[in-house]
C-alpha atoms as a PDB file:
ATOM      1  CA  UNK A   1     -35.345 -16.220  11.017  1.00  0.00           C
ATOM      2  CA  UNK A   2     -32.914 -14.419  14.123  1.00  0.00           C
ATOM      3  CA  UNK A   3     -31.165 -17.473  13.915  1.00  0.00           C
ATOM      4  CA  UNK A   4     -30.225 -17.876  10.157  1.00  0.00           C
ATOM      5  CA  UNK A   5     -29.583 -13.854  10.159  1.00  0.00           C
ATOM      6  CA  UNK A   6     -27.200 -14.517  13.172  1.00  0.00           C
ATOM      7  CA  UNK A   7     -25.700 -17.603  11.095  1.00  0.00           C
ATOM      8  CA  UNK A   8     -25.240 -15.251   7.792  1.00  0.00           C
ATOM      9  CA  UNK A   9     -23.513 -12.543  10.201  1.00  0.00           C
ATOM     10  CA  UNK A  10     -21.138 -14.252  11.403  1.00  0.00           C
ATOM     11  CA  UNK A  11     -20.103 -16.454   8.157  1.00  0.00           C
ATOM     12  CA  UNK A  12     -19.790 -12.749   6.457  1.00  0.00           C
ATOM     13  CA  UNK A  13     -17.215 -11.870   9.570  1.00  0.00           C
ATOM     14  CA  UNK A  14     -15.205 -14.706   9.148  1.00  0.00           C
ATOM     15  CA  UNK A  15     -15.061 -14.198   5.441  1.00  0.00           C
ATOM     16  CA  UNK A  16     -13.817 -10.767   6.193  1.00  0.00           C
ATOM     17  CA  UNK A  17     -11.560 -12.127   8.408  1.00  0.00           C
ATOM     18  CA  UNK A  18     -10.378 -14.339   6.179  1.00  0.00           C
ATOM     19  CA  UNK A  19     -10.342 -11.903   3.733  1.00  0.00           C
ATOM     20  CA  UNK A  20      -8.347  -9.297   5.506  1.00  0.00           C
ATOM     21  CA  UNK A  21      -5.392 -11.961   6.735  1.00  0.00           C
ATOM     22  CA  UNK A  22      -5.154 -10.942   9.578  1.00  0.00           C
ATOM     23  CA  UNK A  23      -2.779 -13.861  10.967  1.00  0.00           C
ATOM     24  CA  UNK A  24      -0.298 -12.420   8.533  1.00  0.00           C
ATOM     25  CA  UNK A  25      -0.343  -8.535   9.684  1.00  0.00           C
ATOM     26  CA  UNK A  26      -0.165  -9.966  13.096  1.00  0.00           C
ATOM     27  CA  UNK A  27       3.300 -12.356  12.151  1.00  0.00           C
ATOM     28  CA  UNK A  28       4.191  -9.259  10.877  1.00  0.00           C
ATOM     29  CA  UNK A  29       3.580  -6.835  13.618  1.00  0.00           C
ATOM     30  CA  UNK A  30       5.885  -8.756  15.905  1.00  0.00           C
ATOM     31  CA  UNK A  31       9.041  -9.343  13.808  1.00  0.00           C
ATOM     32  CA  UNK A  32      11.962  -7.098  14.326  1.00  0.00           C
ATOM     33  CA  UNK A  33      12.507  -4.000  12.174  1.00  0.00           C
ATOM     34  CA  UNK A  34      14.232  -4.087   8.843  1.00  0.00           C
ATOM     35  CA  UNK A  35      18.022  -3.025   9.712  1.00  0.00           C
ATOM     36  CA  UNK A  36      18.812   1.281   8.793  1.00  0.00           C
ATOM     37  CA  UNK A  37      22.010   0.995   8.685  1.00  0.00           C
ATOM     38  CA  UNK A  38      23.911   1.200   5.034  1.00  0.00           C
ATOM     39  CA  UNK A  39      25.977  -1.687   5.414  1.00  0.00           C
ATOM     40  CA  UNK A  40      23.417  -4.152   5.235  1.00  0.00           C
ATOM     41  CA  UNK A  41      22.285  -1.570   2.118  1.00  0.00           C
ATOM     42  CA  UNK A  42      25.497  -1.245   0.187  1.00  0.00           C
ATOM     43  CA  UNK A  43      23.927  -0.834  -3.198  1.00  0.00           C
ATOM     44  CA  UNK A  44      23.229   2.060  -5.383  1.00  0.00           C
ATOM     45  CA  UNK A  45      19.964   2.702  -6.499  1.00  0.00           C
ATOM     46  CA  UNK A  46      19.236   4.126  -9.478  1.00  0.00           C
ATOM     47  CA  UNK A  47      15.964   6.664  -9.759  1.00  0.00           C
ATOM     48  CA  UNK A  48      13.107   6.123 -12.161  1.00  0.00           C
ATOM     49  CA  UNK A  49      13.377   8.466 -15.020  1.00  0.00           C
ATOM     50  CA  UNK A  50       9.740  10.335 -15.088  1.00  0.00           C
ATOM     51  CA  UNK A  51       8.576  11.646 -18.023  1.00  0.00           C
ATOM     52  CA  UNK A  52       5.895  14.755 -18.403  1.00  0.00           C
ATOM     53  CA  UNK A  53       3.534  14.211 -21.116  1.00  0.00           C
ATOM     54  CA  UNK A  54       2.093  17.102 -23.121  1.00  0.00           C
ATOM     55  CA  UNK A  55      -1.213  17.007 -20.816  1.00  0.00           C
ATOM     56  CA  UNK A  56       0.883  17.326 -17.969  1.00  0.00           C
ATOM     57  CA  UNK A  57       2.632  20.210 -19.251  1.00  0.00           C
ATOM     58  CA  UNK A  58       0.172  22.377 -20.179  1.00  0.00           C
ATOM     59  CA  UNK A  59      -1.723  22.050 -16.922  1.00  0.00           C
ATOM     60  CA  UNK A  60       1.025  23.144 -15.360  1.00  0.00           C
ATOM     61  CA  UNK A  61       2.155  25.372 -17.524  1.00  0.00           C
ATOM     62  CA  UNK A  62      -2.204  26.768 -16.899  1.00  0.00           C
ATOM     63  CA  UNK A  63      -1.079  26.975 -13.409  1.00  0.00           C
ATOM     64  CA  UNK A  64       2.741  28.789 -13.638  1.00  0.00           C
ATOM     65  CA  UNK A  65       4.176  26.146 -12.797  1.00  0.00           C
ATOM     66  CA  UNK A  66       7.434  24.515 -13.662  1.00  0.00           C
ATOM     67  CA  UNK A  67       8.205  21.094 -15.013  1.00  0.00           C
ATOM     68  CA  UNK A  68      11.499  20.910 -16.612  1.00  0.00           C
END
């Protein structure tokens, strides 16, 4: 019975491995940064518009706050 718990251990590790893709975060770990500078950026992004629904409001109107 050790044996077959042993075997069901480490099948569940190597699905959790598998699982977790690790191969891929390590790839990943070892590639250069993404560039910071704002040529390689030259875009404008627009922001999301966020809207405050009437839930929203009233909790924060319950707590003084303000969300214009």
């Amino acid at each position: 019975m050790a044996a077959n718990s042993t075997d069901d251990m480490y099948a569940d590790a190597r699905a959790a491995r598998d699982h977790l893709r690790l191969e891929k975060i390590a790839r990943r770990a070892v590639e250069s940064a993404p560039s910071l500078t704002y040529e390689d950026y030259p875009r404008e992004v627009s922001k999301r518009a966020i809207s405050v629904d009437e839930a929203a409001q009233r909790i924060a109107n319950a707590l003084h706050l303000h969300l214009d």
